[in-house]
PDB file of N, CA and C in Angstrom:
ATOM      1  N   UNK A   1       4.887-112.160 -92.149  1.00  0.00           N
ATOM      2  CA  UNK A   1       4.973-112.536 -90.753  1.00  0.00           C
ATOM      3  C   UNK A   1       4.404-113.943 -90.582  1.00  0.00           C
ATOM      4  N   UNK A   2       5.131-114.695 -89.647  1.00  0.00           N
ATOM      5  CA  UNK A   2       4.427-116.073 -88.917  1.00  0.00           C
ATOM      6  C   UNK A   2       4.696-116.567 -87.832  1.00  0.00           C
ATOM      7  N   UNK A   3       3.403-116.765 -87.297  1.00  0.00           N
ATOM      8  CA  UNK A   3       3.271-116.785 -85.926  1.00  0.00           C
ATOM      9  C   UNK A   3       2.790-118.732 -85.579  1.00  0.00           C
ATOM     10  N   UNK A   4       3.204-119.073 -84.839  1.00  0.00           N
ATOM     11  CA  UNK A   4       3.341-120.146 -84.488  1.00  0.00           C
ATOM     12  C   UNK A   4       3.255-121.088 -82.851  1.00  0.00           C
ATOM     13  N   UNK A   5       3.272-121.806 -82.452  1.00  0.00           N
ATOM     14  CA  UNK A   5       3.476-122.588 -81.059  1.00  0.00           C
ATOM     15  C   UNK A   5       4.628-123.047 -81.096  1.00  0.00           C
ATOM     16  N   UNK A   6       5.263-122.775 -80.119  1.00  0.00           N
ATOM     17  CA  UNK A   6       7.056-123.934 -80.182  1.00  0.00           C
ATOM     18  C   UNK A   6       6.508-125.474 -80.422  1.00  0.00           C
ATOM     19  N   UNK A   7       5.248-125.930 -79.646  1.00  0.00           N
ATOM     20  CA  UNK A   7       4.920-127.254 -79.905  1.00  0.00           C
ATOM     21  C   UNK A   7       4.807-127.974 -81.110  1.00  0.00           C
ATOM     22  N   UNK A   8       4.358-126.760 -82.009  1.00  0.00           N
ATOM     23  CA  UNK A   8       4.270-127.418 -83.282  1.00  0.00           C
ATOM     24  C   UNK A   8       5.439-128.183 -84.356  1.00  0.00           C
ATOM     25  N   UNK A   9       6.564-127.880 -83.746  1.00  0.00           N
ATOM     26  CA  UNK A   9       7.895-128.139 -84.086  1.00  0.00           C
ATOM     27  C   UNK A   9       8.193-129.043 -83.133  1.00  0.00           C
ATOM     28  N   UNK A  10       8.500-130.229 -84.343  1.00  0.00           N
ATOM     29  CA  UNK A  10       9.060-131.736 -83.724  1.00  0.00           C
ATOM     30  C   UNK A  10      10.436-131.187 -82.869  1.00  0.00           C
ATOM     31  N   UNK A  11      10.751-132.129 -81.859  1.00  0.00           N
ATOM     32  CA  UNK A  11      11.611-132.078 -81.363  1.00  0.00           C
ATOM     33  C   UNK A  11      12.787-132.911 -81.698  1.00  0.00           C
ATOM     34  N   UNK A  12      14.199-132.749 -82.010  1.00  0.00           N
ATOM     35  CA  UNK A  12      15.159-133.949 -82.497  1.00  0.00           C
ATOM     36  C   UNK A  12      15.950-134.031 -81.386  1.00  0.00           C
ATOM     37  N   UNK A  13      16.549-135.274 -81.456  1.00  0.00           N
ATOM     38  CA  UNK A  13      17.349-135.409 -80.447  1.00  0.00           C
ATOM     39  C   UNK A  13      19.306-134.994 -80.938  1.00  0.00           C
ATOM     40  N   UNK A  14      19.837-134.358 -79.874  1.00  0.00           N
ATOM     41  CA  UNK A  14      20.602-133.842 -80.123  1.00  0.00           C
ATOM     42  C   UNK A  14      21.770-135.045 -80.714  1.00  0.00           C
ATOM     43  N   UNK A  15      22.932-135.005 -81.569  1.00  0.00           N
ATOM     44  CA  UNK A  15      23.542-136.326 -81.680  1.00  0.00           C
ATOM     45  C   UNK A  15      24.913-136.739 -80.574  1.00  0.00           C
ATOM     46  N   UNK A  16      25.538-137.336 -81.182  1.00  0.00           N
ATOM     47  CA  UNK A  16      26.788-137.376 -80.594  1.00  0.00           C
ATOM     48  C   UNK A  16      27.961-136.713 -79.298  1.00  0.00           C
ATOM     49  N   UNK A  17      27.918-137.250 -78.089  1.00  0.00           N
ATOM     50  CA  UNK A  17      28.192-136.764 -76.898  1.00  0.00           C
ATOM     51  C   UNK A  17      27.107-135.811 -76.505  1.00  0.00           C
ATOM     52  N   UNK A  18      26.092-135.751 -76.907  1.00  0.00           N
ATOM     53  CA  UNK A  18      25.002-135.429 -76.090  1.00  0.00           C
ATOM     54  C   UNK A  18      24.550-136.396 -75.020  1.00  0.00           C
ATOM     55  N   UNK A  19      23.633-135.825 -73.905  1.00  0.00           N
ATOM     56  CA  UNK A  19      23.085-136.871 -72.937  1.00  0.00           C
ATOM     57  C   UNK A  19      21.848-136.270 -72.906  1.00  0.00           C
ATOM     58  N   UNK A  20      20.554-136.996 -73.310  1.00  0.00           N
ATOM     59  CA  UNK A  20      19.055-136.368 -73.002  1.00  0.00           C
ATOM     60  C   UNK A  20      18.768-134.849 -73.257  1.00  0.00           C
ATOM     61  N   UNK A  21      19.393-134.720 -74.653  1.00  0.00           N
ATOM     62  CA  UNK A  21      18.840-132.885 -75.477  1.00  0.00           C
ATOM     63  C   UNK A  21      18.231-133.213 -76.734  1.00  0.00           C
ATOM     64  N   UNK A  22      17.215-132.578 -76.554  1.00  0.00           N
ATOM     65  CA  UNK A  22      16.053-132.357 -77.564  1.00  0.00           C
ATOM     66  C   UNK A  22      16.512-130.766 -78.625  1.00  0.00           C
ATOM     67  N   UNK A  23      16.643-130.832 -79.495  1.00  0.00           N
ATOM     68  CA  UNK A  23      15.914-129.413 -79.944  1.00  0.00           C
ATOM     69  C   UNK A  23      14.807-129.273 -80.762  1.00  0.00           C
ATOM     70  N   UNK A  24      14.701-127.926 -80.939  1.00  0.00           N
ATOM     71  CA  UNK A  24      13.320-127.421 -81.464  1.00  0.00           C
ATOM     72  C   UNK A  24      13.805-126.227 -82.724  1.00  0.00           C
ATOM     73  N   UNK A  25      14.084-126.528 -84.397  1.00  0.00           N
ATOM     74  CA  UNK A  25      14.358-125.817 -84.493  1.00  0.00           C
ATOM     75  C   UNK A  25      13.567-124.380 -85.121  1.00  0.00           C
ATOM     76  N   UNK A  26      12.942-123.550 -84.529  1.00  0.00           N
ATOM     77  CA  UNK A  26      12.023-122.598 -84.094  1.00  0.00           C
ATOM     78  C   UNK A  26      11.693-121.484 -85.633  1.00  0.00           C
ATOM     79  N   UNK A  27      13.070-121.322 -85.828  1.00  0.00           N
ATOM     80  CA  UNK A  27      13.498-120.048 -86.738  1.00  0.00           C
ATOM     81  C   UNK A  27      14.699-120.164 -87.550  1.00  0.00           C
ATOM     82  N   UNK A  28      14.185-120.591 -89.207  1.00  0.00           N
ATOM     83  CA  UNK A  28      15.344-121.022 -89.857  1.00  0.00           C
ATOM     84  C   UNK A  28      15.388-120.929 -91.373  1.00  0.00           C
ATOM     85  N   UNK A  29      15.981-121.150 -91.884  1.00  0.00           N
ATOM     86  CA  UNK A  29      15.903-121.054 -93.680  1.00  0.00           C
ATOM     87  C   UNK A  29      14.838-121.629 -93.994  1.00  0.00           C
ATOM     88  N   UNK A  30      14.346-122.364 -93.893  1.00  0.00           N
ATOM     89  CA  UNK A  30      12.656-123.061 -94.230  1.00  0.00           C
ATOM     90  C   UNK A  30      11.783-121.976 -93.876  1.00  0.00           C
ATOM     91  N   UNK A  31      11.867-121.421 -92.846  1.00  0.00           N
ATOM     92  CA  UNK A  31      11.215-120.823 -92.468  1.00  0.00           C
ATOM     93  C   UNK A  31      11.083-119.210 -93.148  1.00  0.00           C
ATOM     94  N   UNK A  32      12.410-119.314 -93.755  1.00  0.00           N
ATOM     95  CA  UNK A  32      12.495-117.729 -94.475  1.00  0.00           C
ATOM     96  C   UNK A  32      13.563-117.006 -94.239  1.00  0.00           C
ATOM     97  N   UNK A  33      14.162-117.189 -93.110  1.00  0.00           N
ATOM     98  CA  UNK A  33      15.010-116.633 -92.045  1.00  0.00           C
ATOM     99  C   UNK A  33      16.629-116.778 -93.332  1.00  0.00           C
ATOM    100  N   UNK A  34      16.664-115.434 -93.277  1.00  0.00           N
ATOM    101  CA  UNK A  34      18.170-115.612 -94.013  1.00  0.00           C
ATOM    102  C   UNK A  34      19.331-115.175 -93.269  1.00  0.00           C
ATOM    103  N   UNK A  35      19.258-114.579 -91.748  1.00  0.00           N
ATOM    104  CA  UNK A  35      20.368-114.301 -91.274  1.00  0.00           C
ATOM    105  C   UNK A  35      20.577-115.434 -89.698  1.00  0.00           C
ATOM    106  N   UNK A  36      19.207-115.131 -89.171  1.00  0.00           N
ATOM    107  CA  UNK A  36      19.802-116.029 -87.847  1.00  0.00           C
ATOM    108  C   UNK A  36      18.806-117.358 -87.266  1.00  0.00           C
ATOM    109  N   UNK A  37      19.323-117.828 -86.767  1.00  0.00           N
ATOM    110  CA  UNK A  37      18.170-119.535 -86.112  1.00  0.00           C
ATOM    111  C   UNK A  37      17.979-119.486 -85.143  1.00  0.00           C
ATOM    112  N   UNK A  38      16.996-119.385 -84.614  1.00  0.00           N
ATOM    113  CA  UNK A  38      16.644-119.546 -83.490  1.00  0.00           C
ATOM    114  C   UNK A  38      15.797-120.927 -82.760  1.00  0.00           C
ATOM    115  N   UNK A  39      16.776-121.288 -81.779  1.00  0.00           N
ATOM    116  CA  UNK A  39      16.387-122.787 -81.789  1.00  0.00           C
ATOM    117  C   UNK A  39      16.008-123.175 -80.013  1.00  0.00           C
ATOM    118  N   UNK A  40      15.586-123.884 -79.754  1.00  0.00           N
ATOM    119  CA  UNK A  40      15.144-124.404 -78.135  1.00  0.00           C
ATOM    120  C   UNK A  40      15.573-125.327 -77.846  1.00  0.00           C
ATOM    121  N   UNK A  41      16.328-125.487 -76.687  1.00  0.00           N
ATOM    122  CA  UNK A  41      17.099-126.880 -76.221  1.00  0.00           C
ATOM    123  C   UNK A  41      15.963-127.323 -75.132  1.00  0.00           C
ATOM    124  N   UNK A  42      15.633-128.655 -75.004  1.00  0.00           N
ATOM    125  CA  UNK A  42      15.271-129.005 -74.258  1.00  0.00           C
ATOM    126  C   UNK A  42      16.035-130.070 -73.175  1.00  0.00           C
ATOM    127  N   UNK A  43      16.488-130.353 -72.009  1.00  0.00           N
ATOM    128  CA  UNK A  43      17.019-131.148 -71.517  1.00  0.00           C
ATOM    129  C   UNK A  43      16.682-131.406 -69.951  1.00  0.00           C
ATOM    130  N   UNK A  44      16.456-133.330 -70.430  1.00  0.00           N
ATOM    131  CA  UNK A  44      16.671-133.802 -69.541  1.00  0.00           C
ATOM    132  C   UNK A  44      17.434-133.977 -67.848  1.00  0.00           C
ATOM    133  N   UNK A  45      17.068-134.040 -66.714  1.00  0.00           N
ATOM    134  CA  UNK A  45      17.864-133.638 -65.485  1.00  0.00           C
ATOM    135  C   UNK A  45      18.879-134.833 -65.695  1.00  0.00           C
ATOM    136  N   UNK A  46      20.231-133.751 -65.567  1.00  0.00           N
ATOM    137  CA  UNK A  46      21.562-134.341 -65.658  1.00  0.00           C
ATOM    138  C   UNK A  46      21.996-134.508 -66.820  1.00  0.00           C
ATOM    139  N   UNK A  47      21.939-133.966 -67.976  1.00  0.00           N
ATOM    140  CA  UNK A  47      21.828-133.851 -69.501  1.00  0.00           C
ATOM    141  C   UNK A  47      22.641-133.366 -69.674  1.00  0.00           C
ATOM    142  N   UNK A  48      22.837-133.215 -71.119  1.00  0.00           N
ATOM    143  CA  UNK A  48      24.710-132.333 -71.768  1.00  0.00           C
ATOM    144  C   UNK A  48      24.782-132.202 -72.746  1.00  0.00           C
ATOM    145  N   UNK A  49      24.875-130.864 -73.112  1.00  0.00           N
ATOM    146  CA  UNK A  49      25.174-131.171 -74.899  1.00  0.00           C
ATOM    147  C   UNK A  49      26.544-131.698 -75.143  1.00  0.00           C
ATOM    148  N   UNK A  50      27.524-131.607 -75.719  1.00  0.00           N
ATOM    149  CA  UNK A  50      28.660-132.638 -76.171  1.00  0.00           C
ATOM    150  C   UNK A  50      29.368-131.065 -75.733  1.00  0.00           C
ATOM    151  N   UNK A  51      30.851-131.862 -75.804  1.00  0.00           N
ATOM    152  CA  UNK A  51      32.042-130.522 -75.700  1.00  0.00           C
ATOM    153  C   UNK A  51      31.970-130.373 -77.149  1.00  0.00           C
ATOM    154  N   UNK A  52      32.325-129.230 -77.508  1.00  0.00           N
ATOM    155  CA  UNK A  52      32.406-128.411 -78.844  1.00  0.00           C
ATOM    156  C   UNK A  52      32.551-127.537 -78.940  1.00  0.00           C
ATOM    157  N   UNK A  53      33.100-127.121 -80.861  1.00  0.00           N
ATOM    158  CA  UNK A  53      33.367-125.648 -80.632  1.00  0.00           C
ATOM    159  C   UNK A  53      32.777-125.695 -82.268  1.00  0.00           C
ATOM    160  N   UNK A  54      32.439-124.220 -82.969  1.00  0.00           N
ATOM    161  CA  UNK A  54      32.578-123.972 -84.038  1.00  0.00           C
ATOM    162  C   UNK A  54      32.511-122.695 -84.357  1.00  0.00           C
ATOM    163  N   UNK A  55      32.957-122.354 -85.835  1.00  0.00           N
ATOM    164  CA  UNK A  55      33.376-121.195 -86.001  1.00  0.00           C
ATOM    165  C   UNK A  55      32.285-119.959 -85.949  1.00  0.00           C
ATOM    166  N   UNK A  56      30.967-119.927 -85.124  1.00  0.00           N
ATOM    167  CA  UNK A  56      30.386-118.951 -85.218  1.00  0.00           C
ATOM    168  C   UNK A  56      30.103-118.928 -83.849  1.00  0.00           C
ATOM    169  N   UNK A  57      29.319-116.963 -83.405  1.00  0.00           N
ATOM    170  CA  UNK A  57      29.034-117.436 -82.154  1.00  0.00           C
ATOM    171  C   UNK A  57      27.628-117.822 -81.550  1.00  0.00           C
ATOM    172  N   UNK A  58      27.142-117.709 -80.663  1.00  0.00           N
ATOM    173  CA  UNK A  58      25.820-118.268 -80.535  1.00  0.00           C
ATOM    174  C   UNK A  58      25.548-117.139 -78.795  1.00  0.00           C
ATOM    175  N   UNK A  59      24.154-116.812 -79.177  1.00  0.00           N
ATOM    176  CA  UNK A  59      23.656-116.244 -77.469  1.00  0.00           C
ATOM    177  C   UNK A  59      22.662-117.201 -76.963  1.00  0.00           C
ATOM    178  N   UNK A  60      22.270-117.006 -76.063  1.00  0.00           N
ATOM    179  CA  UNK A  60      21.562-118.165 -74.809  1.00  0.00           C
ATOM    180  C   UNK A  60      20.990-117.461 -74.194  1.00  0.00           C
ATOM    181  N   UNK A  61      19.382-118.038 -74.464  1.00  0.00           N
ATOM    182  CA  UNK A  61      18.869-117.642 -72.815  1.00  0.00           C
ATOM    183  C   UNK A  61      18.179-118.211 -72.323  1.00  0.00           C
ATOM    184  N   UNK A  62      18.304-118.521 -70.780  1.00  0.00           N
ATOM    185  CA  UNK A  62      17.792-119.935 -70.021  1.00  0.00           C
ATOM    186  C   UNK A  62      16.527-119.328 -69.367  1.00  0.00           C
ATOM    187  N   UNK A  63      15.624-120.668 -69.925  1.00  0.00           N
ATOM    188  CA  UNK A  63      14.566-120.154 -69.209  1.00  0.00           C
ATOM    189  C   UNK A  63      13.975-120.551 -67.881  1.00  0.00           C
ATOM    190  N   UNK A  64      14.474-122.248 -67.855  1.00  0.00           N
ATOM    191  CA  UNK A  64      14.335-123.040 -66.828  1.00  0.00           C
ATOM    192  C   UNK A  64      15.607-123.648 -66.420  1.00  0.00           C
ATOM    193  N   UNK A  65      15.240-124.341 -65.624  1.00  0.00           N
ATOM    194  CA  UNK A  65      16.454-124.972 -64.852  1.00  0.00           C
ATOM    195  C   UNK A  65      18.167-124.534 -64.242  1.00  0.00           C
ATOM    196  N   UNK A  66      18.739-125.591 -63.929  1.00  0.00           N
ATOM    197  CA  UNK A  66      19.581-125.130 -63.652  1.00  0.00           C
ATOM    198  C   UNK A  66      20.706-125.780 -64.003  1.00  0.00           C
ATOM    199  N   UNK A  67      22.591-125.517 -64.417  1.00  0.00           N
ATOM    200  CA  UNK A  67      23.432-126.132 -64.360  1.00  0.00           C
ATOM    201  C   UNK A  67      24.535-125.366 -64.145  1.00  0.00           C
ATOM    202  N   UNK A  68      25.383-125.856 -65.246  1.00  0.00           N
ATOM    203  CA  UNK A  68      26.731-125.129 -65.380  1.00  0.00           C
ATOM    204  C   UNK A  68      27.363-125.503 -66.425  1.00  0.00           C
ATOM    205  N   UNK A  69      27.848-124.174 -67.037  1.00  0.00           N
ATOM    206  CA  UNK A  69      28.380-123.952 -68.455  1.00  0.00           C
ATOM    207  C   UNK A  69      30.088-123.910 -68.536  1.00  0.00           C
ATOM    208  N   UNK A  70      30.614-124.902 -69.809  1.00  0.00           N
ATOM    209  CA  UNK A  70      31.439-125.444 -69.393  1.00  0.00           C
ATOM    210  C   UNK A  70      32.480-124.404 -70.606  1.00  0.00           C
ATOM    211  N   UNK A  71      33.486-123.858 -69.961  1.00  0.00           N
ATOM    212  CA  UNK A  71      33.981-123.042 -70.925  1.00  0.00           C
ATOM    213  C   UNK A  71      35.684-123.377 -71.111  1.00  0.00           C
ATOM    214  N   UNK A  72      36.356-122.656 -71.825  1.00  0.00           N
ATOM    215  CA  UNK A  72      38.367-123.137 -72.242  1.00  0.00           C
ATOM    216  C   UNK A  72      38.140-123.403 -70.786  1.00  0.00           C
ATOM    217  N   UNK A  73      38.724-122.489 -69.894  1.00  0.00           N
ATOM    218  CA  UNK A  73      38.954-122.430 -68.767  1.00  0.00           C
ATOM    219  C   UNK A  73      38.157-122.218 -67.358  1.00  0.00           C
ATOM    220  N   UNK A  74      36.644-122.046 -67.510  1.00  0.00           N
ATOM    221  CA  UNK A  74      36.046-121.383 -66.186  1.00  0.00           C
ATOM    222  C   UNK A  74      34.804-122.694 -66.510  1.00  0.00           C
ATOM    223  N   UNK A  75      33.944-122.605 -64.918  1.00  0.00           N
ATOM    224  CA  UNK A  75      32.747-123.269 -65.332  1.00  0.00           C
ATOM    225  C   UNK A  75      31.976-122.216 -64.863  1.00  0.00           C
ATOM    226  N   UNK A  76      30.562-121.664 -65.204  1.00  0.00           N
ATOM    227  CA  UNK A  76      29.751-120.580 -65.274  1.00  0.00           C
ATOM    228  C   UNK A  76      28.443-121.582 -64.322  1.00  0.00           C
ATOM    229  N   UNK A  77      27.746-121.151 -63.450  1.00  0.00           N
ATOM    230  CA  UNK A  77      26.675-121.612 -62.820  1.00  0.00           C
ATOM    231  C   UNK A  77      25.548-120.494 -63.884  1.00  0.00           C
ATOM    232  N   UNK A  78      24.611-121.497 -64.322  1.00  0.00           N
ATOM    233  CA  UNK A  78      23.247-120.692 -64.647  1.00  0.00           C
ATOM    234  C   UNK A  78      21.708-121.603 -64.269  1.00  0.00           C
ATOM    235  N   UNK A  79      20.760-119.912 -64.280  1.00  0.00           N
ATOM    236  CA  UNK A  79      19.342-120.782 -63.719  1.00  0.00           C
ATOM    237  C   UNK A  79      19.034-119.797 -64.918  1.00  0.00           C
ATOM    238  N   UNK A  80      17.504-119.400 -64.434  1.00  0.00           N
ATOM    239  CA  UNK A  80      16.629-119.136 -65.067  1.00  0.00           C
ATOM    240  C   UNK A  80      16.960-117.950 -65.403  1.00  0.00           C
ATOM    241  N   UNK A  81      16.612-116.469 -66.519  1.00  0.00           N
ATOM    242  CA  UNK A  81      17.292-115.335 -66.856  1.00  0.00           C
ATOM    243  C   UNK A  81      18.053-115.277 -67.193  1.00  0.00           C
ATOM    244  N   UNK A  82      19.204-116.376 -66.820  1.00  0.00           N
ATOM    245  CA  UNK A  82      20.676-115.917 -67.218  1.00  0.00           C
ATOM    246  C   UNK A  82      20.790-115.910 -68.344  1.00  0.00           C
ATOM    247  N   UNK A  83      21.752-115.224 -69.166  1.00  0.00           N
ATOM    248  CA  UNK A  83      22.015-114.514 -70.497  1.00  0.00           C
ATOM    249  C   UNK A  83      23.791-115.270 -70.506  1.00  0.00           C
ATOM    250  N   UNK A  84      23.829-115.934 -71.731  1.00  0.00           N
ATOM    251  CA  UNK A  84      25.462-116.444 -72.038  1.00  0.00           C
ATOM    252  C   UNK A  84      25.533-115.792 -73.586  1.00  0.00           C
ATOM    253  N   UNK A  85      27.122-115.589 -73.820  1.00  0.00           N
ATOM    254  CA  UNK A  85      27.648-115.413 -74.890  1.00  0.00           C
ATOM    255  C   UNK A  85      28.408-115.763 -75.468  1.00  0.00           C
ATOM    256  N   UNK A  86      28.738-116.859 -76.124  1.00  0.00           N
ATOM    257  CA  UNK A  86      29.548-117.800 -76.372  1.00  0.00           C
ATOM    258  C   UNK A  86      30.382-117.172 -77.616  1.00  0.00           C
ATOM    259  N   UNK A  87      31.834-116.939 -77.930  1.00  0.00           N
ATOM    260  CA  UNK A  87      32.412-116.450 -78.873  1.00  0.00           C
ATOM    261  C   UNK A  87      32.519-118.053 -80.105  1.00  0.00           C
ATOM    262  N   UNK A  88      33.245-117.217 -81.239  1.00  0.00           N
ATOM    263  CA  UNK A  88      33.043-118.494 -82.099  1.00  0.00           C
ATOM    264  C   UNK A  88      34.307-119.250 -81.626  1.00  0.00           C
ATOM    265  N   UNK A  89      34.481-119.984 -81.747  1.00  0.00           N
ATOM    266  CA  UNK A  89      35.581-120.804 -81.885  1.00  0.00           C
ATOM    267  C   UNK A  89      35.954-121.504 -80.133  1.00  0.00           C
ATOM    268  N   UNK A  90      35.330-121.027 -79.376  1.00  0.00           N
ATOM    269  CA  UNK A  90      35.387-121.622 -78.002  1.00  0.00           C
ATOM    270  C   UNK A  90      34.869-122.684 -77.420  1.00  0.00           C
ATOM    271  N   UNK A  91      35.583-123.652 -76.728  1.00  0.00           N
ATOM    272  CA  UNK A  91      34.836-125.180 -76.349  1.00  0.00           C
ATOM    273  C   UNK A  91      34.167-124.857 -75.678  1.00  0.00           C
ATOM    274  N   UNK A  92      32.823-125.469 -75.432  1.00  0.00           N
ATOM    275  CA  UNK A  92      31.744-125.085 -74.339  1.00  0.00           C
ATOM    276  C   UNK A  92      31.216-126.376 -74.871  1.00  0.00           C
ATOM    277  N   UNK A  93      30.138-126.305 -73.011  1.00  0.00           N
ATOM    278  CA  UNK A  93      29.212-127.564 -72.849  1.00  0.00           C
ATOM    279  C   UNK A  93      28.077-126.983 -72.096  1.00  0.00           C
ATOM    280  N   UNK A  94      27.156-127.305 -72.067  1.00  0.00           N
ATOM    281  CA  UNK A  94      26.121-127.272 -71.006  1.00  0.00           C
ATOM    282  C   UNK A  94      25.568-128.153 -70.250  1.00  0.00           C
ATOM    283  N   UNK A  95      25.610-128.497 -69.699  1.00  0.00           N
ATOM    284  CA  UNK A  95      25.264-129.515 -68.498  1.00  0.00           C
ATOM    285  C   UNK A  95      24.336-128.893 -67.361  1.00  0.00           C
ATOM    286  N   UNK A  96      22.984-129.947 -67.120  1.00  0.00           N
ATOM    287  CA  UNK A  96      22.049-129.333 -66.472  1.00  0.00           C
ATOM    288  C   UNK A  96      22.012-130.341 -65.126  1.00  0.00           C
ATOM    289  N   UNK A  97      22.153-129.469 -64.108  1.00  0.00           N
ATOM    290  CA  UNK A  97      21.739-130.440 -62.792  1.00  0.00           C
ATOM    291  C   UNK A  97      21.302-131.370 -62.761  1.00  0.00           C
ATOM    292  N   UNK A  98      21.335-132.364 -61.793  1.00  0.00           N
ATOM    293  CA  UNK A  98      20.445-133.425 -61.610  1.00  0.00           C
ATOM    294  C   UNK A  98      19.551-133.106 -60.950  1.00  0.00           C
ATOM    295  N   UNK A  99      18.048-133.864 -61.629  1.00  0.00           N
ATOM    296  CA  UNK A  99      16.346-133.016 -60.609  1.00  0.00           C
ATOM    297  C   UNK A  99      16.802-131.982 -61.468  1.00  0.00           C
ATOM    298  N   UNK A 100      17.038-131.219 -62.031  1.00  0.00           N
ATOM    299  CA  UNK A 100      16.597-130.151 -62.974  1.00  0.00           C
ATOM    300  C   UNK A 100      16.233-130.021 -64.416  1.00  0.00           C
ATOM    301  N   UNK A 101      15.159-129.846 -64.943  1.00  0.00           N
ATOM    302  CA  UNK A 101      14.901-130.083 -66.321  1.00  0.00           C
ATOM    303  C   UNK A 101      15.824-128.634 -66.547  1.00  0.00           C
ATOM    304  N   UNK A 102      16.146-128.605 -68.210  1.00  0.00           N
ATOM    305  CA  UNK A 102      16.851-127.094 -68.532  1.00  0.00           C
ATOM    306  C   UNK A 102      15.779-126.960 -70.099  1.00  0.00           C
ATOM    307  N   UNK A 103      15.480-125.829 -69.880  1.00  0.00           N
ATOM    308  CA  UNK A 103      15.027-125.401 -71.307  1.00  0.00           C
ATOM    309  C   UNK A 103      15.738-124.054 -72.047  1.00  0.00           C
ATOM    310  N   UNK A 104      16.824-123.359 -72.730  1.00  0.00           N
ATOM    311  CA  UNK A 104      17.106-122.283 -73.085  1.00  0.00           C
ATOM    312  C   UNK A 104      16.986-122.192 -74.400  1.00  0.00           C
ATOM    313  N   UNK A 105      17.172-120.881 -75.107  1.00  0.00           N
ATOM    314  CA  UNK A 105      16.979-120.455 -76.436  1.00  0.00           C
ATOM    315  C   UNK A 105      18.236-120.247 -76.302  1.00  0.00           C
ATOM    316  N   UNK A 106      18.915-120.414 -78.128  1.00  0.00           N
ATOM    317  CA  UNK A 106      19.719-120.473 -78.328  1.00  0.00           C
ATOM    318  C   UNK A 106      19.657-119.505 -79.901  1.00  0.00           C
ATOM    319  N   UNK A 107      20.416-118.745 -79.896  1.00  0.00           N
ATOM    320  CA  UNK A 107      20.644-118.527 -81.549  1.00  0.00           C
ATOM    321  C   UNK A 107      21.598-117.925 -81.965  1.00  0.00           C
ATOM    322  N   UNK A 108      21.509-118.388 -83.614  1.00  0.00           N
ATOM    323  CA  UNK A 108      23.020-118.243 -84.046  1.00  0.00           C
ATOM    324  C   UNK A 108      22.816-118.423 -85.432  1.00  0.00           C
ATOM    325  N   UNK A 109      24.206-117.726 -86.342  1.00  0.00           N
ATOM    326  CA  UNK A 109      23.869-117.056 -87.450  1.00  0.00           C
ATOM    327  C   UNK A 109      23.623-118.618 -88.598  1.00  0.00           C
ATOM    328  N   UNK A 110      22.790-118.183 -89.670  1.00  0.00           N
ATOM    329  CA  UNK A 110      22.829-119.171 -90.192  1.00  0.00           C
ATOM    330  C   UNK A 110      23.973-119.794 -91.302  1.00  0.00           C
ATOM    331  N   UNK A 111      24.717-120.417 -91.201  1.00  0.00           N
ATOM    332  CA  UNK A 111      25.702-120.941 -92.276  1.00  0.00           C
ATOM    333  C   UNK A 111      25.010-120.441 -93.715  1.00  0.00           C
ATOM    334  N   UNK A 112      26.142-120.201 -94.784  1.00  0.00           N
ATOM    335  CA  UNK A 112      25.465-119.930 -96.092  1.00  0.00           C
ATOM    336  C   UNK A 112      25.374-121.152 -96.378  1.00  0.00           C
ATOM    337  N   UNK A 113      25.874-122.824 -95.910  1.00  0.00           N
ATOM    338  CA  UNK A 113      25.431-123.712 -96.383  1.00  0.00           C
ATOM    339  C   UNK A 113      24.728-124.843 -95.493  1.00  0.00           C
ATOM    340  N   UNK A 114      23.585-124.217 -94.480  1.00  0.00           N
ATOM    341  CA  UNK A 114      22.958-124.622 -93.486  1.00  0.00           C
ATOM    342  C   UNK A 114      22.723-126.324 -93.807  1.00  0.00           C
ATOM    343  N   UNK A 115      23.168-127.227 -92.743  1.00  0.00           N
ATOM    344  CA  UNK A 115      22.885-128.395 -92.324  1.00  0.00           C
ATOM    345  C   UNK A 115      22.084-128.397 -91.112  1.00  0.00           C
ATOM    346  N   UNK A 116      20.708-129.165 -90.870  1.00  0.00           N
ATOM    347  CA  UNK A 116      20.427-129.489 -89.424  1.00  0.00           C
ATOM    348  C   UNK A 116      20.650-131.091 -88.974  1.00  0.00           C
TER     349      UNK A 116
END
């Protein structure tokens, strides 16, 4: 077992078509973790992760703030509690209000040939 502070984990900045996202990555093959990652987005008010898709899926859960989740076809309003489920292969974005910081957990399975 290991127990830890999220603080203690540098924060990176997210890359390409991102706007003001940090992550944190929490829970991962370094860490021991051979099936899933568990990671913390941090973002800036009015922030975005990039449009994207990839072949696995990923769950969410927001702890702060507020926006709207950008999906093929619908946009999803979320605050705090809300629970998302993103299938693999589906474009999605997250985008956080303006005046709203967003912080959610995110996790998702680990690649057998993990890149961060």
């Amino acid at each position: 077992m290991r127990k830890f502070h999220y603080s203690s984990i540098e924060p990176k900045e997210v890359g390409e078509g991102a706007k003001g996202v940090r992550v944190r990555w929490l829970i991962d093959r370094d860490l021991g973790a051979e099936n899933f990652a568990m990671r913390l987005f941090e973002m800036d008010p009015g922030g975005r992760t990039p449009l994207h898709r990839h072949p696995w899926e990923h769950e969410i859960f927001f702890l702060e703030g507020s926006g709207t989740i950008i999906g093929w076809s619908t946009e999803e309003r979320f605050g705090p509690g809300d629970v998302a489920f993103i299938p693999p292969n589906e474009l999605h974005q997250i985008r956080g209000d303006e005046g709203s910081r967003v912080k959610f957990l995110c996790l998702i399975p680990i690649p057998k040939a993990e890149s961060k």
